[in-house]
C-alpha atoms as a PDB file:
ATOM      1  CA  UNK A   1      -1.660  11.645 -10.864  1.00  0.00           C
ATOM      2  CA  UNK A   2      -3.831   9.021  -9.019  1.00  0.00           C
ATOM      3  CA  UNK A   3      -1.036   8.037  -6.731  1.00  0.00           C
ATOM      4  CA  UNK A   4       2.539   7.965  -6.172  1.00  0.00           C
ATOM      5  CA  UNK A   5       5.392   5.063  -5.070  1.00  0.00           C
ATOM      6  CA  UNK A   6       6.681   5.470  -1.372  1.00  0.00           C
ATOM      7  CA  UNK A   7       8.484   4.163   1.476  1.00  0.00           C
ATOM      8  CA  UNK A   8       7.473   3.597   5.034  1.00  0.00           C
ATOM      9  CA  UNK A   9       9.872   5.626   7.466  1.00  0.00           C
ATOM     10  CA  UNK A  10       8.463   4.597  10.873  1.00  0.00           C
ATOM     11  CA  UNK A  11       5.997   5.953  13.734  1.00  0.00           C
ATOM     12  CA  UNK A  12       6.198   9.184  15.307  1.00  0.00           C
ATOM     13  CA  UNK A  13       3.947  11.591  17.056  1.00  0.00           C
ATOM     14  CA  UNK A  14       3.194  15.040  16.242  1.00  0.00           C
ATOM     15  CA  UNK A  15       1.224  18.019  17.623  1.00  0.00           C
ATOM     16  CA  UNK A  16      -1.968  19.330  16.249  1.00  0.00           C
ATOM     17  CA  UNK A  17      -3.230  23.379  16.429  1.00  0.00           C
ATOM     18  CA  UNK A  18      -5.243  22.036  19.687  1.00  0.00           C
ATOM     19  CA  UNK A  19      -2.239  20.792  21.087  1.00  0.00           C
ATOM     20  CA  UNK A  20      -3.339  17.010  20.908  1.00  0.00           C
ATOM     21  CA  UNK A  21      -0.845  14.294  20.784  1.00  0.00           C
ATOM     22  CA  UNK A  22      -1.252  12.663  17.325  1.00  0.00           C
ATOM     23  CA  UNK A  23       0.145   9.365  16.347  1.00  0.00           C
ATOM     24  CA  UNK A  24       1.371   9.176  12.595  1.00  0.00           C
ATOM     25  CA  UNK A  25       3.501   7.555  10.006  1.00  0.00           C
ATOM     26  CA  UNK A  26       6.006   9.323   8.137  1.00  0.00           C
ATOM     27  CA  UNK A  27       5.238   7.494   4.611  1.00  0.00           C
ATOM     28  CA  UNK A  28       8.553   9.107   2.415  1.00  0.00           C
ATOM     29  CA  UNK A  29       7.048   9.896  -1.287  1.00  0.00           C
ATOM     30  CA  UNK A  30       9.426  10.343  -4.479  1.00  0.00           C
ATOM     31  CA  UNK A  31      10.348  11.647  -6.086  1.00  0.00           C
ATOM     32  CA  UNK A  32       9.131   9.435  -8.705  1.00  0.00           C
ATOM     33  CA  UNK A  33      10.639   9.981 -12.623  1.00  0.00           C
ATOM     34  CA  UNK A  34       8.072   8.803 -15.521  1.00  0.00           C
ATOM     35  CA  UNK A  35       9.826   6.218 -16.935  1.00  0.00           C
ATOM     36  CA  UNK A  36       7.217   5.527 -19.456  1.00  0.00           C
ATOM     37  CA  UNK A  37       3.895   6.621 -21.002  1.00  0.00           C
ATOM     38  CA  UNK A  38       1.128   4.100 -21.871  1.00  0.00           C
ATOM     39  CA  UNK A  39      -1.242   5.636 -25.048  1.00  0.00           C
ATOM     40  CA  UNK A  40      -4.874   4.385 -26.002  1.00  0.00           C
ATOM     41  CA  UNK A  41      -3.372   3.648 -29.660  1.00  0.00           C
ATOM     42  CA  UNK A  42      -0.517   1.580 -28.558  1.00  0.00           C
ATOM     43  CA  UNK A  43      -1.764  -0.342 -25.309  1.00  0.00           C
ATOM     44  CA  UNK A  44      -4.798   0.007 -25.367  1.00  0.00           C
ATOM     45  CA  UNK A  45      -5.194   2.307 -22.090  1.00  0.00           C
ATOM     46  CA  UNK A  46      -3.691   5.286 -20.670  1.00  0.00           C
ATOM     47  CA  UNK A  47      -1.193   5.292 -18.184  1.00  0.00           C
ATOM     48  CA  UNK A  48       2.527   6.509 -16.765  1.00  0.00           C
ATOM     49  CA  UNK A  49       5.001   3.900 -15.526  1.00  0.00           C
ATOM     50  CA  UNK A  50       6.518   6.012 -12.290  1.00  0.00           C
ATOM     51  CA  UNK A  51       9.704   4.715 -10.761  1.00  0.00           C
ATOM     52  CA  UNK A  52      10.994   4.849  -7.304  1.00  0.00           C
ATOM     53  CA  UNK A  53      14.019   4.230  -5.376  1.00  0.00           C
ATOM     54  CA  UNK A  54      17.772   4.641  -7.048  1.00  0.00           C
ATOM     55  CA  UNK A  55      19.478   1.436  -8.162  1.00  0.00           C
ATOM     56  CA  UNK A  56      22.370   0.473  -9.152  1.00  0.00           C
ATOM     57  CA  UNK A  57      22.792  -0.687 -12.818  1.00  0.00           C
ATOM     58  CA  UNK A  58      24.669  -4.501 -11.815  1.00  0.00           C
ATOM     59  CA  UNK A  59      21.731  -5.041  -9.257  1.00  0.00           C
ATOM     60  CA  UNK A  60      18.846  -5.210 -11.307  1.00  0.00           C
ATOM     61  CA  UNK A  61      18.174  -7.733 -14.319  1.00  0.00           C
ATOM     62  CA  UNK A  62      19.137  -7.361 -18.111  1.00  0.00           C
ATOM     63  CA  UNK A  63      15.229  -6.983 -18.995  1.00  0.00           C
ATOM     64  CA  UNK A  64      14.571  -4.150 -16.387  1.00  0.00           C
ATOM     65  CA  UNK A  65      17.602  -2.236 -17.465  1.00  0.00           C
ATOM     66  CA  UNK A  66      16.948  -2.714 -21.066  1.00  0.00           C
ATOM     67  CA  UNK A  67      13.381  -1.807 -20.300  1.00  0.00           C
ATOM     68  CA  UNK A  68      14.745   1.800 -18.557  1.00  0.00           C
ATOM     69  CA  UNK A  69      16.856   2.786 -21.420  1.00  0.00           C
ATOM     70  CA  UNK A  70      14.750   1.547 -23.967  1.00  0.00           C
ATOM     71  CA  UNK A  71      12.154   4.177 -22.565  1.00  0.00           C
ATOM     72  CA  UNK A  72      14.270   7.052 -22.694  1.00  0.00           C
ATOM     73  CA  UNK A  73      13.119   8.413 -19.042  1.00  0.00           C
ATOM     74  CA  UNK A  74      15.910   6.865 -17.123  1.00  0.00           C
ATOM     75  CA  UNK A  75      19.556   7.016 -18.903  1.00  0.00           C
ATOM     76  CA  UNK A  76      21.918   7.738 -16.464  1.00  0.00           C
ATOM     77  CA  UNK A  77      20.034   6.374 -12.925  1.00  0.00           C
ATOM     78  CA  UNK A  78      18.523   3.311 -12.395  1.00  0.00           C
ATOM     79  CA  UNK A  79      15.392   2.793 -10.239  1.00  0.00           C
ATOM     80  CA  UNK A  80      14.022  -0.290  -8.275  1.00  0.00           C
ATOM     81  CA  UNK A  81      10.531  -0.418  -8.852  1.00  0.00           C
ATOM     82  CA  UNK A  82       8.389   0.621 -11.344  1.00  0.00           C
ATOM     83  CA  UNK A  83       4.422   1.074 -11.026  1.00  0.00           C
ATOM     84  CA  UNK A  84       1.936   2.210 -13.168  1.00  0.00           C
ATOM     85  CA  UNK A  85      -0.833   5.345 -12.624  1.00  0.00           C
ATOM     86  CA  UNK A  86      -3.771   6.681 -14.231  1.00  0.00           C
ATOM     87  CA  UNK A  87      -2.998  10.402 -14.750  1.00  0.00           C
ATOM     88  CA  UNK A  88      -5.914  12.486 -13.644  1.00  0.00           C
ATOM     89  CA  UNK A  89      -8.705  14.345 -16.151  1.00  0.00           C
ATOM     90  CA  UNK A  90      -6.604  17.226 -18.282  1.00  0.00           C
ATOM     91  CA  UNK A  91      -3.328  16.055 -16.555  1.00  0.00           C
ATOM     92  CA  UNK A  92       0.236  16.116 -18.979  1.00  0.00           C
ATOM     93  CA  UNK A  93       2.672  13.820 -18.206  1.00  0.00           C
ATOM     94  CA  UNK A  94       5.581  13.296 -20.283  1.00  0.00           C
ATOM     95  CA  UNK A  95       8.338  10.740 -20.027  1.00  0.00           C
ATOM     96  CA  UNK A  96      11.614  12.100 -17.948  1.00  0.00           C
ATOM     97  CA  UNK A  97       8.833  14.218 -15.689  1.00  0.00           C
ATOM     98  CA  UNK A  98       9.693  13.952 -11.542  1.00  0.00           C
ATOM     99  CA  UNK A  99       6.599  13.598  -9.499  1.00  0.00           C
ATOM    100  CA  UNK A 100       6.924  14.645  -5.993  1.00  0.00           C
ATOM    101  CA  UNK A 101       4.736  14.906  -2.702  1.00  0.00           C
ATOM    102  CA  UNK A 102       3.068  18.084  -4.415  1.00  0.00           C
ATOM    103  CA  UNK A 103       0.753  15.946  -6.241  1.00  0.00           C
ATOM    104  CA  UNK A 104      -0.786  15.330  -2.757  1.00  0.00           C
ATOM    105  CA  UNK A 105      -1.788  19.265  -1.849  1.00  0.00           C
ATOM    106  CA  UNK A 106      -5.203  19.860  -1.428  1.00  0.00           C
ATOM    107  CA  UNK A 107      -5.869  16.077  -0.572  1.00  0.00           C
ATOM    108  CA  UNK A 108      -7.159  15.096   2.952  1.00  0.00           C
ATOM    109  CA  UNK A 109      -7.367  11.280   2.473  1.00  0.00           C
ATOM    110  CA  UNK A 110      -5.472   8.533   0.953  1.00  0.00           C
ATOM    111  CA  UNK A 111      -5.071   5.069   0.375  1.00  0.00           C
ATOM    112  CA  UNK A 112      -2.104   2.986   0.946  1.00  0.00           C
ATOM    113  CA  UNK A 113      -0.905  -0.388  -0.059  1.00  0.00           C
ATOM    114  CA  UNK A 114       1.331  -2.555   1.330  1.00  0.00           C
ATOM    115  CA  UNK A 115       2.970  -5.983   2.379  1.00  0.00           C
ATOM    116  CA  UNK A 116       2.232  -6.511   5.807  1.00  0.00           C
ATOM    117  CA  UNK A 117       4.499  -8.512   8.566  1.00  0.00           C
ATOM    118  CA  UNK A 118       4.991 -12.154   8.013  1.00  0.00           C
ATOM    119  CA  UNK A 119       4.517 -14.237  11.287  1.00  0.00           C
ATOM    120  CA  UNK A 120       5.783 -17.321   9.927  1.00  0.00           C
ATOM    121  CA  UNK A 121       3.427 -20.339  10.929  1.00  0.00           C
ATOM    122  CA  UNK A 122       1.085 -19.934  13.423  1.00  0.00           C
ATOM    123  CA  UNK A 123      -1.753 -21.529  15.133  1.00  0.00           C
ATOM    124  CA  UNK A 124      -5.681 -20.640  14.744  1.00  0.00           C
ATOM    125  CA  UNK A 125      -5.625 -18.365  18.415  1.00  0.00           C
ATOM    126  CA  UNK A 126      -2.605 -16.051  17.060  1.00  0.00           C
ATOM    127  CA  UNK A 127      -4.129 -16.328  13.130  1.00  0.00           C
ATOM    128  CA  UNK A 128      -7.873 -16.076  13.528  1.00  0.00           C
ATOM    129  CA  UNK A 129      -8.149 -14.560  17.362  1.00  0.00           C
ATOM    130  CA  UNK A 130      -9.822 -18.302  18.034  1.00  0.00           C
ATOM    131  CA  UNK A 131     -10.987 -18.355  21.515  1.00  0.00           C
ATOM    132  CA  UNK A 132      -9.345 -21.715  22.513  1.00  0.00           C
ATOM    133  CA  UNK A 133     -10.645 -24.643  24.712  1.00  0.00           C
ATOM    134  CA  UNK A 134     -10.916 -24.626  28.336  1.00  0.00           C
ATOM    135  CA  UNK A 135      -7.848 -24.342  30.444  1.00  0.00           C
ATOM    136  CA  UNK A 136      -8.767 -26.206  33.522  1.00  0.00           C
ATOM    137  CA  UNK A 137     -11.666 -29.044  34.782  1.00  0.00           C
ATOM    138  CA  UNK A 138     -10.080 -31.418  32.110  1.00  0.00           C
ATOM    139  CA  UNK A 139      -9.501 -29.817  29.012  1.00  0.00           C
ATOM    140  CA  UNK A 140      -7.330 -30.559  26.351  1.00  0.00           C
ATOM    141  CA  UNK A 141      -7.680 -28.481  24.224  1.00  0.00           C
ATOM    142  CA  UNK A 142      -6.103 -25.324  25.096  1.00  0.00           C
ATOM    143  CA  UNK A 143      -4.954 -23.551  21.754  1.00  0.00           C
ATOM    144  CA  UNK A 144      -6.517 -25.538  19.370  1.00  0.00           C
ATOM    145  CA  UNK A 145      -8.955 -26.113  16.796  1.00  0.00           C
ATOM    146  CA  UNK A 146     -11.428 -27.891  17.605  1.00  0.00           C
ATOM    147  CA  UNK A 147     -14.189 -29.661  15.411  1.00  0.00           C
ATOM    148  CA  UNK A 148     -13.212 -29.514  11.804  1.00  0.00           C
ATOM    149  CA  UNK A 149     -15.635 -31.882  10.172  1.00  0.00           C
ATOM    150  CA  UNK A 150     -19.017 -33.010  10.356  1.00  0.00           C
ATOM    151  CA  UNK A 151     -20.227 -36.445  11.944  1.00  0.00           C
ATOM    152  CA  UNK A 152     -22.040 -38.090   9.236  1.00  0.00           C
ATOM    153  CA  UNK A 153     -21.723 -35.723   5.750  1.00  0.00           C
ATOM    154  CA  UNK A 154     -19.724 -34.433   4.752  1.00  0.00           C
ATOM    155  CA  UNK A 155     -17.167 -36.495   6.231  1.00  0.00           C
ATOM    156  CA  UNK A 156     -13.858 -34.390   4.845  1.00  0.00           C
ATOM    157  CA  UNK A 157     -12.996 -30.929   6.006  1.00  0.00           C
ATOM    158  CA  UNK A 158     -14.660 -28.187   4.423  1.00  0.00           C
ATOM    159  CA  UNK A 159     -12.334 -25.689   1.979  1.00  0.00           C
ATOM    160  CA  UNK A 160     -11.881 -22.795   3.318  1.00  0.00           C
ATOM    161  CA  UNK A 161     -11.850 -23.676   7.184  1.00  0.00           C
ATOM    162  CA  UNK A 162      -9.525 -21.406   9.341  1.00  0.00           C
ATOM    163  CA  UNK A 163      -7.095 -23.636  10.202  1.00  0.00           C
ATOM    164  CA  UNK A 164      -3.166 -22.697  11.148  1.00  0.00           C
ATOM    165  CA  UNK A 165      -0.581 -21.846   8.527  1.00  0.00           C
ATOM    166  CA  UNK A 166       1.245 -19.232   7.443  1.00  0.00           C
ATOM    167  CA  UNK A 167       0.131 -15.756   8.666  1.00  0.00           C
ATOM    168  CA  UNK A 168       1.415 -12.268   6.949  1.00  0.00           C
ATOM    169  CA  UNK A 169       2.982 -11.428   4.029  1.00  0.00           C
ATOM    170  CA  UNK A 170       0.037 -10.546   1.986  1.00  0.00           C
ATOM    171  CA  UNK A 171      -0.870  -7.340   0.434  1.00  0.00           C
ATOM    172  CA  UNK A 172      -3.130  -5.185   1.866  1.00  0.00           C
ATOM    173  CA  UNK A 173      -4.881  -2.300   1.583  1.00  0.00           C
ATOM    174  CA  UNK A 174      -5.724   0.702   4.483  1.00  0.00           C
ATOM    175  CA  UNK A 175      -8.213   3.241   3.410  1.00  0.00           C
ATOM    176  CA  UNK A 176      -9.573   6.708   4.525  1.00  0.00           C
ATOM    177  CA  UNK A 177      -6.466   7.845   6.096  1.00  0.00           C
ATOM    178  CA  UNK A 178      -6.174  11.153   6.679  1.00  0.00           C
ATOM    179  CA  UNK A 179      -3.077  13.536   6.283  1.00  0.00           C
ATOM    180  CA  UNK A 180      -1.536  15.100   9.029  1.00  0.00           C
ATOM    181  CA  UNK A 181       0.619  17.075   7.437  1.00  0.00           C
ATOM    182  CA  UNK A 182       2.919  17.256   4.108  1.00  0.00           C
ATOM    183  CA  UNK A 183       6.662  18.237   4.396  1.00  0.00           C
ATOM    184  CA  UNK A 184       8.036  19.097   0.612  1.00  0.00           C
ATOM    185  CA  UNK A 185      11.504  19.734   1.961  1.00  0.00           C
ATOM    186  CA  UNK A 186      11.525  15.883   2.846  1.00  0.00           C
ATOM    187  CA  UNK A 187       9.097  14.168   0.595  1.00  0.00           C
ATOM    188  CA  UNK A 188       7.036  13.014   3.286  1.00  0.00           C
ATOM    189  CA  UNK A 189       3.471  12.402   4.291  1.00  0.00           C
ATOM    190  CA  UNK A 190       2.770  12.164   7.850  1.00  0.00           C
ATOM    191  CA  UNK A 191      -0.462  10.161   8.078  1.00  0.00           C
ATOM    192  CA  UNK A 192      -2.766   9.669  11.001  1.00  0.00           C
ATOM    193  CA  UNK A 193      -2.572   5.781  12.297  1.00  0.00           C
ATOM    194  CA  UNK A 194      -0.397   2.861  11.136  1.00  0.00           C
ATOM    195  CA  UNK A 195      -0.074   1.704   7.415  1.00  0.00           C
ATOM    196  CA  UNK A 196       0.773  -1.822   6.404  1.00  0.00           C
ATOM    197  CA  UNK A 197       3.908  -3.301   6.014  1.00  0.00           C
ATOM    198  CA  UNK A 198       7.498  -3.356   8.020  1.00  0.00           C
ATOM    199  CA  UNK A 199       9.705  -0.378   7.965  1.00  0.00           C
ATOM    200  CA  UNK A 200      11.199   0.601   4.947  1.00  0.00           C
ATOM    201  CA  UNK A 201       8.931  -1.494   2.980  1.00  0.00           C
ATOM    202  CA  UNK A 202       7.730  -0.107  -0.114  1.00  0.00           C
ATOM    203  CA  UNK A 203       3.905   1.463  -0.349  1.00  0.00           C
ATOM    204  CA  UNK A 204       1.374   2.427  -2.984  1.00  0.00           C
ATOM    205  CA  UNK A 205       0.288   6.113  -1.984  1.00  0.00           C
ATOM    206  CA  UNK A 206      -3.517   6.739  -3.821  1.00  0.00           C
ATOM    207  CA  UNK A 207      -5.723   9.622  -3.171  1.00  0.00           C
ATOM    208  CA  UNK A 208      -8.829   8.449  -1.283  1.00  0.00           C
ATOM    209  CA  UNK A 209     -11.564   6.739  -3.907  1.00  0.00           C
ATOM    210  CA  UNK A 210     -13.677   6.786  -0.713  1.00  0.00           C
ATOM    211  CA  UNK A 211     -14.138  10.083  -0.042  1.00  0.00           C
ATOM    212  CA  UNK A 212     -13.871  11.310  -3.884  1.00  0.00           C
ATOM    213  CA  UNK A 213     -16.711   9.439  -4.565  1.00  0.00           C
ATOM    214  CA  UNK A 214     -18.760  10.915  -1.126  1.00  0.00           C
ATOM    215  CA  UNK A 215     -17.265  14.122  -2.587  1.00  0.00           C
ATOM    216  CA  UNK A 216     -18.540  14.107  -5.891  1.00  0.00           C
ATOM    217  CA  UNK A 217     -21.779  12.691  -4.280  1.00  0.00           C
ATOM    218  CA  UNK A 218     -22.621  15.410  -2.150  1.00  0.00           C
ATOM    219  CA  UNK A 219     -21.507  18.015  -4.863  1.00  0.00           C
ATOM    220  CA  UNK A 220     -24.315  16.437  -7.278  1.00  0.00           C
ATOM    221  CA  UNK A 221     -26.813  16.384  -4.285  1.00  0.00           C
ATOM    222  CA  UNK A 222     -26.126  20.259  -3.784  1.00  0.00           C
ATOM    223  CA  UNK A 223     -27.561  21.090  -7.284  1.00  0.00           C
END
């Protein structure tokens, strides 16, 4: 499978075989149940709907626990998200299937999607790293903008302009990170650096595209 749904634990450090201090995130990973298959003659495309995280039946809506049962993957428990993945070339996946952190041995590199921090409003220096105005001989303008428009034409603000407003809480996506280490007793992936998103927010574990495609590229230069 391309990827997997997760959960970000928090930040801890680690030791390497040099005995280097390494800073990683412990990104928890499953085990995610196939809720449903997606065929080329019925959709269109090819696909399994993976969920993650157990939920209980009176907290979720009418259409999502129709949707479950309707499936047949998920009966008895009840999950909280559901995602959808392209299985990989000769993979079989069948509906009720649990995918856990093992679909990540062998990999060095991933991909991981998340909702990062909102900051609420906030001004162009905290939003855009703006520089400012200067804060003595007579200036006024200290943390703001500055010049939005031109003189003459056009005589409206541009769109587009950085400007303040509301900062975080947007999707985003960190790429090339590497894996420290995979523990299967505890679903987790302990990957090098920060991810996106707060603590316990849910992520979108892929398997680098980056470095697949510099694999495949060197492989082809080799022949």
């Amino acid at each position: 499978m391309e990827g997997l749904i997760g959960k970000k634990i928090g930040m801890t450090q680690v030791f390497d075989a040099d005995g280097k201090r390494v800073c990683v995130t412990v990104v928890e990973v499953g085990p995610c149940p196939v809720v449903q298959m997606k065929t080329l003659e019925k959709d269109g495309y090819v696909a399994a709907q993976l969920g993650f995280g157990e939920q209980k039946k009176q907290r979720l809506t009418k259409a999502a626990v129709g949707h479950q049962e309707k499936t047949g993957g998920l009966a008895d428990k009840k999950v909280r998200v559901l995602k959808e993945f392209a299985p990989e070339a000769g993979e079989e996946v069948k509906v009720g299937d649990v995918l856990t952190v093992k679909n990540f041995e062998g990999v060095k590199y991933v991909d991981i999607t998340g909702t990062t921090k909102g900051k609420g409003f906030a001004g162009v220096l905290k939003r855009y790293k703006f520089a400012g105005g200067n804060l003595t001989h007579g200036g006024h303008s200290k943390r703001r903008t500055g010049g939005l428009a031109a003189r003459d034409l056009p005589g409206w603000i541009e769109k587009g302009k950085k400007m303040p407003g509301h900062m975080g809480d947007v999707s985003r996506t960190a790429v090339n990170l590497e894996i420290v280490a995979i523990r299967e007793e505890d679903n987790a992936l302990l990957i090098k650096g920060s991810i996106p998103g707060a603590r316990n927010a849910t992520v979108i574990v892929r398997k680098s595209l980056k470095n697949a495609a510099l694999a495949f590229k060197a492989k082809k230069g080799a022949k």
